[in-house]
PDB file of N, CA and C in Angstrom:
ATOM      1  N   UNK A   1      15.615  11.084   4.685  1.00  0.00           N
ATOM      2  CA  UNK A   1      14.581  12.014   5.011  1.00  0.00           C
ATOM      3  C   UNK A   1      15.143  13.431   4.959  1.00  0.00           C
ATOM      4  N   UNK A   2      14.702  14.120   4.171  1.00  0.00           N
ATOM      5  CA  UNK A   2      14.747  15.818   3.948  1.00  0.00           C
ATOM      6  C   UNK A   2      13.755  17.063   4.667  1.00  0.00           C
ATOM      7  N   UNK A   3      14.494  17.358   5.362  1.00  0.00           N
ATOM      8  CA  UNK A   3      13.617  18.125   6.607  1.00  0.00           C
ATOM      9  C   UNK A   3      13.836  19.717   5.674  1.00  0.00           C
ATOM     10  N   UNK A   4      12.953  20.917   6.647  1.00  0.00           N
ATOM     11  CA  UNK A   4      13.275  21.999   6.545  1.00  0.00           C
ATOM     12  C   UNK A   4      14.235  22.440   6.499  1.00  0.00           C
ATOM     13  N   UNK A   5      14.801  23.494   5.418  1.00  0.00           N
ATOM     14  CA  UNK A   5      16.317  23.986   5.498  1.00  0.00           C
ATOM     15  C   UNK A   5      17.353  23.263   5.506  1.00  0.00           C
ATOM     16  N   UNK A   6      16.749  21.682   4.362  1.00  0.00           N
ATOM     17  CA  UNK A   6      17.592  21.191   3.777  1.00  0.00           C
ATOM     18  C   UNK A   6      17.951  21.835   2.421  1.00  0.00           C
ATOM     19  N   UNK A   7      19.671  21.542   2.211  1.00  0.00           N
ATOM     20  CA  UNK A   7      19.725  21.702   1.018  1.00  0.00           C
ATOM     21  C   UNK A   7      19.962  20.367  -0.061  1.00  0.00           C
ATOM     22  N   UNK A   8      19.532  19.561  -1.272  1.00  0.00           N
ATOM     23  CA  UNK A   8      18.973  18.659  -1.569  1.00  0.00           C
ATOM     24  C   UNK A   8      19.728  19.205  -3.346  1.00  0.00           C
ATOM     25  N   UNK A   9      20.376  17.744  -3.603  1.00  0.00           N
ATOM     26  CA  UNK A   9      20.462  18.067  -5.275  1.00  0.00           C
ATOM     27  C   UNK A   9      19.398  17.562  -6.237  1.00  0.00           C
ATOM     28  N   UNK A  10      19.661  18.631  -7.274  1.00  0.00           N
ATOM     29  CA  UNK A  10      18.363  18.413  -8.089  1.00  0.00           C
ATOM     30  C   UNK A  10      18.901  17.641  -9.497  1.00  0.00           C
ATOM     31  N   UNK A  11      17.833  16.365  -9.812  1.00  0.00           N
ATOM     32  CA  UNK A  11      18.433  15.296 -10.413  1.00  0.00           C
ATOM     33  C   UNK A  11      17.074  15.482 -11.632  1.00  0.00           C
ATOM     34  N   UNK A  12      17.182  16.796 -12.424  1.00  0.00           N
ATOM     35  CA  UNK A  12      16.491  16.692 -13.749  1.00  0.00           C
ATOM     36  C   UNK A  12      17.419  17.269 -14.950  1.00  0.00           C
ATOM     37  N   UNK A  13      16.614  18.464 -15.899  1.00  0.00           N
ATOM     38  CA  UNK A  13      17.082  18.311 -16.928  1.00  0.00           C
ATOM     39  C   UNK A  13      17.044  20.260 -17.205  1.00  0.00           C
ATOM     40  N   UNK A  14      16.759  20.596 -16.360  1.00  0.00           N
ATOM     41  CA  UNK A  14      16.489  22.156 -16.288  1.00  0.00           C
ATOM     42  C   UNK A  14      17.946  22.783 -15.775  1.00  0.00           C
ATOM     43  N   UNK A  15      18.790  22.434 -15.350  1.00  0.00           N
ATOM     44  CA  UNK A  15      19.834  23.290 -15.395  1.00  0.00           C
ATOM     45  C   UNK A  15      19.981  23.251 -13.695  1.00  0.00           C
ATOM     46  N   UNK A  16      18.877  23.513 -13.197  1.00  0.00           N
ATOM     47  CA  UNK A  16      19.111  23.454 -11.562  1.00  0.00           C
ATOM     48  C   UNK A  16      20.131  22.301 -10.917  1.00  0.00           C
ATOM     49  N   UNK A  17      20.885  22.199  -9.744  1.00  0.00           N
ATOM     50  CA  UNK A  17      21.908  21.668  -9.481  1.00  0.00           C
ATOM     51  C   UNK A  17      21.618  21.290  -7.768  1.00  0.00           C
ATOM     52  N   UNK A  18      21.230  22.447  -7.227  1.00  0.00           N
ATOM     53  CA  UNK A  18      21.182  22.352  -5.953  1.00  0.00           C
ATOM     54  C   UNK A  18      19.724  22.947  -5.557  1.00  0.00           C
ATOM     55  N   UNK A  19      18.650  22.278  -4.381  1.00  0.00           N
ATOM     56  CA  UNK A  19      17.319  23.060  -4.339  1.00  0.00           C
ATOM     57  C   UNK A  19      17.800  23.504  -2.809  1.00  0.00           C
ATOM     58  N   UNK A  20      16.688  24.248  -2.023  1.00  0.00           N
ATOM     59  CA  UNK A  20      16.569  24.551  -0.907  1.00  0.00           C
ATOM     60  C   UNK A  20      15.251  24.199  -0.444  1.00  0.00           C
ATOM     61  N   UNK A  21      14.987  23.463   0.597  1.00  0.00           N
ATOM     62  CA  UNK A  21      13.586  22.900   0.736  1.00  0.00           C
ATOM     63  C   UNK A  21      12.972  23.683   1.809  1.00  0.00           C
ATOM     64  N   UNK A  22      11.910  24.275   1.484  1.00  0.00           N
ATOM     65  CA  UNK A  22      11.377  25.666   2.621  1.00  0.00           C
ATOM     66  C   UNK A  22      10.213  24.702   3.815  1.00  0.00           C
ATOM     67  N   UNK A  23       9.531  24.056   2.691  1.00  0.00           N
ATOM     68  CA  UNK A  23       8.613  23.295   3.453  1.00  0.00           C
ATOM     69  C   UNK A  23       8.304  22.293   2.967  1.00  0.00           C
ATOM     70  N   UNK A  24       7.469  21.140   4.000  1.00  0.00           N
ATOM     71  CA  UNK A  24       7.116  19.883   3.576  1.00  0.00           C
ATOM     72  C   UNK A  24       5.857  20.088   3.009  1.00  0.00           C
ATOM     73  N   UNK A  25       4.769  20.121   2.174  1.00  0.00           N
ATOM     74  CA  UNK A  25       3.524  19.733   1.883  1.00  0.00           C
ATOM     75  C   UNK A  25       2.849  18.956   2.486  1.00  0.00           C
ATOM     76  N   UNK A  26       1.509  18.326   2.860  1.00  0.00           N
ATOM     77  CA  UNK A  26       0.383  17.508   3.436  1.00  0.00           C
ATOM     78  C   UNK A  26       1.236  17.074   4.404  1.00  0.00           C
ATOM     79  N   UNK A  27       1.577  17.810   5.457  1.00  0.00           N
ATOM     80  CA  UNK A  27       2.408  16.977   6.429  1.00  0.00           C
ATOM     81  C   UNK A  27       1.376  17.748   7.814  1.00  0.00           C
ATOM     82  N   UNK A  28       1.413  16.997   9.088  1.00  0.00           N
ATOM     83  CA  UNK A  28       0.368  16.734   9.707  1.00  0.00           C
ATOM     84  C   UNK A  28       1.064  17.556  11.295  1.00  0.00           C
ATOM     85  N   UNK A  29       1.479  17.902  12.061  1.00  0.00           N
ATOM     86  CA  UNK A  29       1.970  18.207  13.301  1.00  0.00           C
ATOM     87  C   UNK A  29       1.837  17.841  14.166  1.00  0.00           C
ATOM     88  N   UNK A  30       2.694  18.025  14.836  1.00  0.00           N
ATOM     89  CA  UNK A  30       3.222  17.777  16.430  1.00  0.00           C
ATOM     90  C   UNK A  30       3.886  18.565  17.081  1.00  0.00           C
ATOM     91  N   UNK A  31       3.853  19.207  18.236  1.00  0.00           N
ATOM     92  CA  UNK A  31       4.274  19.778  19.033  1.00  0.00           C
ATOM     93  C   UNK A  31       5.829  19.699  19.009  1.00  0.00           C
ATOM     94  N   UNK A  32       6.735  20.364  18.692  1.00  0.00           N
ATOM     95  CA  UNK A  32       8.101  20.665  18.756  1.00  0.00           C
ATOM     96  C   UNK A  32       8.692  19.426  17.715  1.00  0.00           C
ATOM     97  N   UNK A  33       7.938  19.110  16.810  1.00  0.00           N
ATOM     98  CA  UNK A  33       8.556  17.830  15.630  1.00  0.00           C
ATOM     99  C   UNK A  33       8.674  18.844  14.466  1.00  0.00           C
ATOM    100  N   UNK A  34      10.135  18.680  13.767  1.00  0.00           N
ATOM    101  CA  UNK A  34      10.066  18.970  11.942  1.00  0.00           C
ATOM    102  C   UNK A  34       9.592  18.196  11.714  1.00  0.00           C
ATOM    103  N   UNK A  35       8.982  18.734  10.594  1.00  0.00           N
ATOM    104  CA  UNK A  35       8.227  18.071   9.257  1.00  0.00           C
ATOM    105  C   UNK A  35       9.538  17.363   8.679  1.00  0.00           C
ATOM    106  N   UNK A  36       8.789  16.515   7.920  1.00  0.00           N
ATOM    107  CA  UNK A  36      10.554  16.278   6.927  1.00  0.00           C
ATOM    108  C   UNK A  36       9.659  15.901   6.028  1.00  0.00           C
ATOM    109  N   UNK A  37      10.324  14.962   4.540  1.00  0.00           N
ATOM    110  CA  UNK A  37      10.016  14.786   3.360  1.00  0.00           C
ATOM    111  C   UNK A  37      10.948  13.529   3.162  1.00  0.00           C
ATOM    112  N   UNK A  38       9.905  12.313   2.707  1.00  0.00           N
ATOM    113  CA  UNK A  38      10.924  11.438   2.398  1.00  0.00           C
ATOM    114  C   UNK A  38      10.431  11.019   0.670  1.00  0.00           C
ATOM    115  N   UNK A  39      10.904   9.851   0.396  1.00  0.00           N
ATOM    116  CA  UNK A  39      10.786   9.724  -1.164  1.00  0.00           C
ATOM    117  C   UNK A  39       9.089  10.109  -1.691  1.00  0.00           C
ATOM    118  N   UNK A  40       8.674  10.591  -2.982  1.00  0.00           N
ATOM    119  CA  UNK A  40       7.724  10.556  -3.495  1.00  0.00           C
ATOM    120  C   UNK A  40       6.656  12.017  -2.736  1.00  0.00           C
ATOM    121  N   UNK A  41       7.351  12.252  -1.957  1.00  0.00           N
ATOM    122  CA  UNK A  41       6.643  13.734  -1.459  1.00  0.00           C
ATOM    123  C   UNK A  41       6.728  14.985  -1.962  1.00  0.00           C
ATOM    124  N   UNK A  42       5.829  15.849  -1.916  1.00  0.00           N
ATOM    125  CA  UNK A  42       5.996  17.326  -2.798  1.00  0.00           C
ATOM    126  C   UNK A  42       6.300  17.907  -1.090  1.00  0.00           C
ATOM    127  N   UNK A  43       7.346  19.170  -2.156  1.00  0.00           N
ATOM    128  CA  UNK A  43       7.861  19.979  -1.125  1.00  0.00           C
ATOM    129  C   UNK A  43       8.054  21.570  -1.499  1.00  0.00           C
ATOM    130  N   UNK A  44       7.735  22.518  -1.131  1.00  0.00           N
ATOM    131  CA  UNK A  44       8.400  23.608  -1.822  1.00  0.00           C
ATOM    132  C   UNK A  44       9.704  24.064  -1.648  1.00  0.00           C
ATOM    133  N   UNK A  45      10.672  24.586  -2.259  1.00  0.00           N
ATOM    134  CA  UNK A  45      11.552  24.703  -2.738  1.00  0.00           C
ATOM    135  C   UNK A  45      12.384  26.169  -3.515  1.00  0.00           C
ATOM    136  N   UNK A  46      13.557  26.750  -3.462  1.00  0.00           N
ATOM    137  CA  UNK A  46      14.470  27.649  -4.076  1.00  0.00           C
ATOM    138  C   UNK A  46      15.490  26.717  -4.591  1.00  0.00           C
ATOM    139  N   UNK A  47      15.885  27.093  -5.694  1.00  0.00           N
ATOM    140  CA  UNK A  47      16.830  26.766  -6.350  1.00  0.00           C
ATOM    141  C   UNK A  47      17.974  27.608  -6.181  1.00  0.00           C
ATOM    142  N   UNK A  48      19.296  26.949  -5.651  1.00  0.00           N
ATOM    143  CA  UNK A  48      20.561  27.791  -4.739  1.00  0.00           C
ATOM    144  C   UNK A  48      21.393  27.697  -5.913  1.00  0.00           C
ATOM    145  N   UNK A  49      21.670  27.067  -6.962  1.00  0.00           N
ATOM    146  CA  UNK A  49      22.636  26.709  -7.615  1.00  0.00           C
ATOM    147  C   UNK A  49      21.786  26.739  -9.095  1.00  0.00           C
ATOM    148  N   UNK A  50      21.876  27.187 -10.082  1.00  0.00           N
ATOM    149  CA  UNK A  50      21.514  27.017 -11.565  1.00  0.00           C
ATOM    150  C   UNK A  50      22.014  28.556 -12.637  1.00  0.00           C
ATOM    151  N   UNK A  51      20.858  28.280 -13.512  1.00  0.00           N
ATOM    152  CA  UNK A  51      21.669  29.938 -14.019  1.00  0.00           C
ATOM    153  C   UNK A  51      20.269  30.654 -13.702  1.00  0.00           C
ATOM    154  N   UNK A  52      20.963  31.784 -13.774  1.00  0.00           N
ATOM    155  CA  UNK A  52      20.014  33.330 -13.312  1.00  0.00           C
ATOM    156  C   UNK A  52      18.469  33.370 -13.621  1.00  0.00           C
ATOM    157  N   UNK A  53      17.604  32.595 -14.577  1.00  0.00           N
ATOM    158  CA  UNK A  53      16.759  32.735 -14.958  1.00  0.00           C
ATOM    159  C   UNK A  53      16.006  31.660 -13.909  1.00  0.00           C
ATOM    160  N   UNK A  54      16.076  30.781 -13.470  1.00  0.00           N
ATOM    161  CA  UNK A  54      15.989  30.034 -12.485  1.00  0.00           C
ATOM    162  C   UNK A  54      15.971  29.690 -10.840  1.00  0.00           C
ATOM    163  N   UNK A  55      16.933  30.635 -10.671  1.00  0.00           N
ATOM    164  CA  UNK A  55      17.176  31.170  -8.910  1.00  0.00           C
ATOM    165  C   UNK A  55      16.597  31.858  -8.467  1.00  0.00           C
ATOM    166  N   UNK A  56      16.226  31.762  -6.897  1.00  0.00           N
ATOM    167  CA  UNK A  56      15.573  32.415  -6.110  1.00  0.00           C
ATOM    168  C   UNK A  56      13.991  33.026  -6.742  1.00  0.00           C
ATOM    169  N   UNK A  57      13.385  31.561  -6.659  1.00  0.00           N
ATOM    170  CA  UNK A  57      12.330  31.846  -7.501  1.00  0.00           C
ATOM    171  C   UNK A  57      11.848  30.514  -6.393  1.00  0.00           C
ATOM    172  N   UNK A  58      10.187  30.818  -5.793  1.00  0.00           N
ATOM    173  CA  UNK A  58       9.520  29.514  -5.020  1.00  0.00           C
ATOM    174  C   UNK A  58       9.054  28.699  -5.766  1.00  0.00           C
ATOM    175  N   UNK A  59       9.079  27.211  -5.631  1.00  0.00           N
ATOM    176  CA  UNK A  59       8.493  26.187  -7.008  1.00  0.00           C
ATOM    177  C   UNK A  59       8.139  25.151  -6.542  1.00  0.00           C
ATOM    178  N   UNK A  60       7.193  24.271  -6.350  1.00  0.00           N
ATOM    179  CA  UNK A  60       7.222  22.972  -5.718  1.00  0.00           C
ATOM    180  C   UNK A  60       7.804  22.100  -6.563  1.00  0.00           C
ATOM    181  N   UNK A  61       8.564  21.329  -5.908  1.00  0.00           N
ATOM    182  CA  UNK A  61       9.060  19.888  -6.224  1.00  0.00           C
ATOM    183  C   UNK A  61       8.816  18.432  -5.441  1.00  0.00           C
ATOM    184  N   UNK A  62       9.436  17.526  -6.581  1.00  0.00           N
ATOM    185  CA  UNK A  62       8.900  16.382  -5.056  1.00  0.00           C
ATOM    186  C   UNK A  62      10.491  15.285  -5.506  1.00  0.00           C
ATOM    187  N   UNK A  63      10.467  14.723  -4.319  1.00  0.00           N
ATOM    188  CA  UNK A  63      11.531  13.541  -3.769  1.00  0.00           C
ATOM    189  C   UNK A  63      11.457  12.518  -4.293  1.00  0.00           C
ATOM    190  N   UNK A  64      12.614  12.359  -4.420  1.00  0.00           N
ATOM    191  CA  UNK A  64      12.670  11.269  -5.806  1.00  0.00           C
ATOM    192  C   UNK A  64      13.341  10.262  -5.300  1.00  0.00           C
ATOM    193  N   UNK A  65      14.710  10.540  -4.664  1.00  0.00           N
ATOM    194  CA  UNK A  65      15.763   9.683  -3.763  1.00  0.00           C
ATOM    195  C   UNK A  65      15.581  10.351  -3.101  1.00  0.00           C
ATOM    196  N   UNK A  66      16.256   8.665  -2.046  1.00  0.00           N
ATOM    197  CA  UNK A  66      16.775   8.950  -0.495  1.00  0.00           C
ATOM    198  C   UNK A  66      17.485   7.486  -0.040  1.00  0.00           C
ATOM    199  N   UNK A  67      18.212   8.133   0.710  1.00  0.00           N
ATOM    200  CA  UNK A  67      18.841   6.714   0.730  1.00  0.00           C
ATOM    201  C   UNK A  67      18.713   5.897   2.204  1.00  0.00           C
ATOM    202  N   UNK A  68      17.612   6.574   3.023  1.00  0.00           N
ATOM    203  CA  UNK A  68      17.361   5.346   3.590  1.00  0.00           C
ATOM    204  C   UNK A  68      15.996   4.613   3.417  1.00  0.00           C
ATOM    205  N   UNK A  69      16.069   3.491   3.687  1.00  0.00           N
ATOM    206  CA  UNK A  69      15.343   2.328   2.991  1.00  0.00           C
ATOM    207  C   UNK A  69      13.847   2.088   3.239  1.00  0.00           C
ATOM    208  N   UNK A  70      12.930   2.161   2.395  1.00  0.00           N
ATOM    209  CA  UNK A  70      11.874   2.486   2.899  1.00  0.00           C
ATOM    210  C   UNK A  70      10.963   1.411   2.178  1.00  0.00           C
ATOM    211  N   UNK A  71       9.204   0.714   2.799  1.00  0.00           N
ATOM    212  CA  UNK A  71       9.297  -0.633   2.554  1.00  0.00           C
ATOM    213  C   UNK A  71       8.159  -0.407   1.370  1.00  0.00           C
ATOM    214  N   UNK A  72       7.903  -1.390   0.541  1.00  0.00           N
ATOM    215  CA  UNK A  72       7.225  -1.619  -0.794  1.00  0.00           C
ATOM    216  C   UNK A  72       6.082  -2.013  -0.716  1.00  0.00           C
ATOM    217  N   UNK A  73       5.051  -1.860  -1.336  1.00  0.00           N
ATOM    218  CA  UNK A  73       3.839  -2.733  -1.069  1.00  0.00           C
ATOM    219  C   UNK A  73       4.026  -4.155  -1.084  1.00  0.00           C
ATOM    220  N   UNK A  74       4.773  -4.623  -1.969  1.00  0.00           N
ATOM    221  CA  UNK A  74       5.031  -5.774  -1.604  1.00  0.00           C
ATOM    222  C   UNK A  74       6.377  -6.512  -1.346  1.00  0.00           C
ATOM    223  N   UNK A  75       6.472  -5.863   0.031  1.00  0.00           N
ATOM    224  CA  UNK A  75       7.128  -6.278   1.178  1.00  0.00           C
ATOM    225  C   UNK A  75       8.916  -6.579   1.052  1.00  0.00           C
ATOM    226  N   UNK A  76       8.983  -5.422  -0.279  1.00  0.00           N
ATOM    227  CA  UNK A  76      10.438  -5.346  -0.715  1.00  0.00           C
ATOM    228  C   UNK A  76      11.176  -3.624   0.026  1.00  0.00           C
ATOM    229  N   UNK A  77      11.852  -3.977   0.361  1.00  0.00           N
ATOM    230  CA  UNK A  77      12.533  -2.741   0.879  1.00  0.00           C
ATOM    231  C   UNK A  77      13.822  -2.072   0.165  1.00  0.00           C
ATOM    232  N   UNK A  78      13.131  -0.957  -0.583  1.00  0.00           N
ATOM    233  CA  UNK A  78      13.954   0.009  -1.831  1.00  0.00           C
ATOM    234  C   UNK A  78      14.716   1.517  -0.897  1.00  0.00           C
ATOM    235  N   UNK A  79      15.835   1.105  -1.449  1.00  0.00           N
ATOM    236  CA  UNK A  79      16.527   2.514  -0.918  1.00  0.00           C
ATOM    237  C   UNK A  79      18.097   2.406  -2.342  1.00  0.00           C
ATOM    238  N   UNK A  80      18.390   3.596  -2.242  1.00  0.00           N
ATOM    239  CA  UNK A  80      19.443   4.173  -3.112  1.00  0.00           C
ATOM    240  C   UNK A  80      20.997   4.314  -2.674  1.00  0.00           C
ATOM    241  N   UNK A  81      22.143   3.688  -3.109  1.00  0.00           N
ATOM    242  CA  UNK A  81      23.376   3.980  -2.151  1.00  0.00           C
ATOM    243  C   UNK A  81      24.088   4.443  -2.864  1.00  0.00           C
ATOM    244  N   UNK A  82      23.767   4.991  -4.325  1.00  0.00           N
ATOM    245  CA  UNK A  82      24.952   6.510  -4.997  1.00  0.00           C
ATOM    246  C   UNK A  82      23.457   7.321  -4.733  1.00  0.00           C
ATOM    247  N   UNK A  83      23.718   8.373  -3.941  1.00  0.00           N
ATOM    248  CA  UNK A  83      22.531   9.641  -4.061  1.00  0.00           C
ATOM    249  C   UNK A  83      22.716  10.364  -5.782  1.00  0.00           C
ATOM    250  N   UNK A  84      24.511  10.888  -5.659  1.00  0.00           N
ATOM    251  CA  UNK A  84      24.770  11.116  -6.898  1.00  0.00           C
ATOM    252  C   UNK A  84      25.056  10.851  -7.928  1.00  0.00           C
ATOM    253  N   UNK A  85      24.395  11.230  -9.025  1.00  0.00           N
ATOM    254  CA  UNK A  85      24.480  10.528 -10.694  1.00  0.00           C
ATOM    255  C   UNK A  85      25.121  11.915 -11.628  1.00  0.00           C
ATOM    256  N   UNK A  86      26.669  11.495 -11.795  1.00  0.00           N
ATOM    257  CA  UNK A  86      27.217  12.491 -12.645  1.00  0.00           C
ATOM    258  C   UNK A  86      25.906  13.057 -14.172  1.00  0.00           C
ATOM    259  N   UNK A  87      25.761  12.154 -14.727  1.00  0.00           N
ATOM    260  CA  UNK A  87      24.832  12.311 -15.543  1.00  0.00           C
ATOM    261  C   UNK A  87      23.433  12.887 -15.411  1.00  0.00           C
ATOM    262  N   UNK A  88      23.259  13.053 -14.059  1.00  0.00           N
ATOM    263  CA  UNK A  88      21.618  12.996 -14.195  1.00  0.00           C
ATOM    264  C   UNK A  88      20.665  12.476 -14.304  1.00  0.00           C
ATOM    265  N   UNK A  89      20.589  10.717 -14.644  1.00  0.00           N
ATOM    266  CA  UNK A  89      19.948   9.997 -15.127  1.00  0.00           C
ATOM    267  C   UNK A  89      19.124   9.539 -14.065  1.00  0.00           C
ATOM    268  N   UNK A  90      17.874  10.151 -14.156  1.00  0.00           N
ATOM    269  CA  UNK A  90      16.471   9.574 -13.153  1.00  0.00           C
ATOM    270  C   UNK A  90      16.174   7.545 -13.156  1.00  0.00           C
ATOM    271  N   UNK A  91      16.334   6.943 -12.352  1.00  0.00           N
ATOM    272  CA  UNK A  91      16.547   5.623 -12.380  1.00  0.00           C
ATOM    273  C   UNK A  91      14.967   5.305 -12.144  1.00  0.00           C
ATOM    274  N   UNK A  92      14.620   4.107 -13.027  1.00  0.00           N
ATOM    275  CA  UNK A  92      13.514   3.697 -13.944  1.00  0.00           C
ATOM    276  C   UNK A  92      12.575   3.599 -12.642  1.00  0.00           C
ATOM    277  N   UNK A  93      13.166   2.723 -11.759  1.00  0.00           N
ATOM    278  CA  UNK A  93      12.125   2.290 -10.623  1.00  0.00           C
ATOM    279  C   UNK A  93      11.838   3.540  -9.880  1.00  0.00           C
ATOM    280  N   UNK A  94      12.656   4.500  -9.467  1.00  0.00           N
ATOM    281  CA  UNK A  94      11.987   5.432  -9.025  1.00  0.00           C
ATOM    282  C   UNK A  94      11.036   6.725  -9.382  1.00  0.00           C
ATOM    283  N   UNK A  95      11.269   6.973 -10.844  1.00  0.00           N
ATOM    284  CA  UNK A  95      10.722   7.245 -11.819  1.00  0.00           C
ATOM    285  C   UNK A  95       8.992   6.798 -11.809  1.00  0.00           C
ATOM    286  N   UNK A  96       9.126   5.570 -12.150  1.00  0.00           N
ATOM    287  CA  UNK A  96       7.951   5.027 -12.100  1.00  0.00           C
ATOM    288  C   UNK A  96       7.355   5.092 -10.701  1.00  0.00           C
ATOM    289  N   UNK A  97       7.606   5.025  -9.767  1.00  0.00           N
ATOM    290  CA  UNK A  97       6.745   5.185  -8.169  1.00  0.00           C
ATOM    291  C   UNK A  97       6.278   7.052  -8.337  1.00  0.00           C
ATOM    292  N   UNK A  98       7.246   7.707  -9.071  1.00  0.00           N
ATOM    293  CA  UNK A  98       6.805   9.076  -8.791  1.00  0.00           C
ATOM    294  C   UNK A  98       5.368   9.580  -9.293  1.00  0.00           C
ATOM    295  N   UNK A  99       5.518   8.936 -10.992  1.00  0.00           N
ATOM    296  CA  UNK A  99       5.114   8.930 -12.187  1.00  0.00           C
ATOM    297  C   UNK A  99       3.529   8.434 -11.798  1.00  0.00           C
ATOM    298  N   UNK A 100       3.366   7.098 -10.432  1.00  0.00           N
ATOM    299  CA  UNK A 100       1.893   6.876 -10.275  1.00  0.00           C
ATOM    300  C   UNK A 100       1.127   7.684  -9.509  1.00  0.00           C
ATOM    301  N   UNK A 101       2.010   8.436  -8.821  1.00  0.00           N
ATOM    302  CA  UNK A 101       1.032   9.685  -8.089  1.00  0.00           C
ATOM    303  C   UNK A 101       1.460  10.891  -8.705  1.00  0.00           C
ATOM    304  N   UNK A 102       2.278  11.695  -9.459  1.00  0.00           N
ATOM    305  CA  UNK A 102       2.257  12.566  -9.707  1.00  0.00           C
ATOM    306  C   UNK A 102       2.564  12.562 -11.264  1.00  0.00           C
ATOM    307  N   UNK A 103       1.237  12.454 -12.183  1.00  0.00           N
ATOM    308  CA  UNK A 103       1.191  12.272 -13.623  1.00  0.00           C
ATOM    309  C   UNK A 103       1.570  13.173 -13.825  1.00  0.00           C
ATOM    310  N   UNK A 104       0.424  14.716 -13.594  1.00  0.00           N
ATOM    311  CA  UNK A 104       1.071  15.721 -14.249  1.00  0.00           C
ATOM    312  C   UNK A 104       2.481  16.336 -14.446  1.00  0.00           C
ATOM    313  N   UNK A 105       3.008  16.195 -13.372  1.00  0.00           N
ATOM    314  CA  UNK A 105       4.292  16.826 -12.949  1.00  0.00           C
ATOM    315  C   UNK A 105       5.370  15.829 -14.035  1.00  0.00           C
ATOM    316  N   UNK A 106       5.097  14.825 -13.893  1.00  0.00           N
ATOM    317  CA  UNK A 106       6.653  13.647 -14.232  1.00  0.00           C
ATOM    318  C   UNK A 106       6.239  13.597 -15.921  1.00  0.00           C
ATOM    319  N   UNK A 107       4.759  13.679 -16.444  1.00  0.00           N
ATOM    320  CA  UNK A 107       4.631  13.918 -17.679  1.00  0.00           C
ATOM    321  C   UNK A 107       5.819  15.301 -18.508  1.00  0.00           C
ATOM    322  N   UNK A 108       6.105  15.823 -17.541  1.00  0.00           N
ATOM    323  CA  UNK A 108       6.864  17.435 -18.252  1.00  0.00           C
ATOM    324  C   UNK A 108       8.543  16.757 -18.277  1.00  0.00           C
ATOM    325  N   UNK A 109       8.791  16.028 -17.385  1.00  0.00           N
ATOM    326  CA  UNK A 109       9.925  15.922 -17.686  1.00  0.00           C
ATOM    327  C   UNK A 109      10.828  15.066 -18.783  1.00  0.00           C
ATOM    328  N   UNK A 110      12.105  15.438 -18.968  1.00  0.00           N
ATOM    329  CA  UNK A 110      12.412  14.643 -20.005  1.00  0.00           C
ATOM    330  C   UNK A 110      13.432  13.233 -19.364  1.00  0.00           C
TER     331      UNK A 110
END
């Protein structure tokens, strides 16, 4: 789970490396509770780490990993235990969970 004034690596194809997460999106309150963000959620976001054309610029993104374990519709419980992928390589199953709620967005990427 990725709360406010996390910092969070970014696992695409744009050059970005490291995000900064400002806020959670559709998230609901409670009296003295962070918001947080766990897999498949949009969040807004700065990019701390990339090249110049890219940084310190606001952008929504959404959660892709996390590595604690969270349960399936059908009744399988998926979580991630390398967060980091030297390569970059977006892994199929999570990909696809992103891909059914957020067409537009996961359509752009490569």
């Amino acid at each position: 789970m990725a709360g406010n004034n996390a910092r969070v690596n970014c696992a695409d194809s744009t050059g970005a490396k490291n995000m900064y997460i400002i806020s959670v999106n559709g998230t609901k309150g409670r009296l003295n509770r962070l918001p947080s963000a766990c897999s498949r959620d949009v969040v807004v976001a700065t990019v701390k780490k990339a090249r110049l054309d890219l940084r310190k610029k606001v952008m929504p993104a959404f959660i892709v990993r996390q590595r604690k374990a969270w349960r399936h519709k059908d009744a399988v419980f998926i979580y991630f235990e390398v967060m980091y992928n030297p390569l970059m390589v977006l892994l199929h199953l999570t990909f696809r969970h992103c891909h059914k709620l957020w067409t537009g967005e996961t359509g752009m990427c490569n």
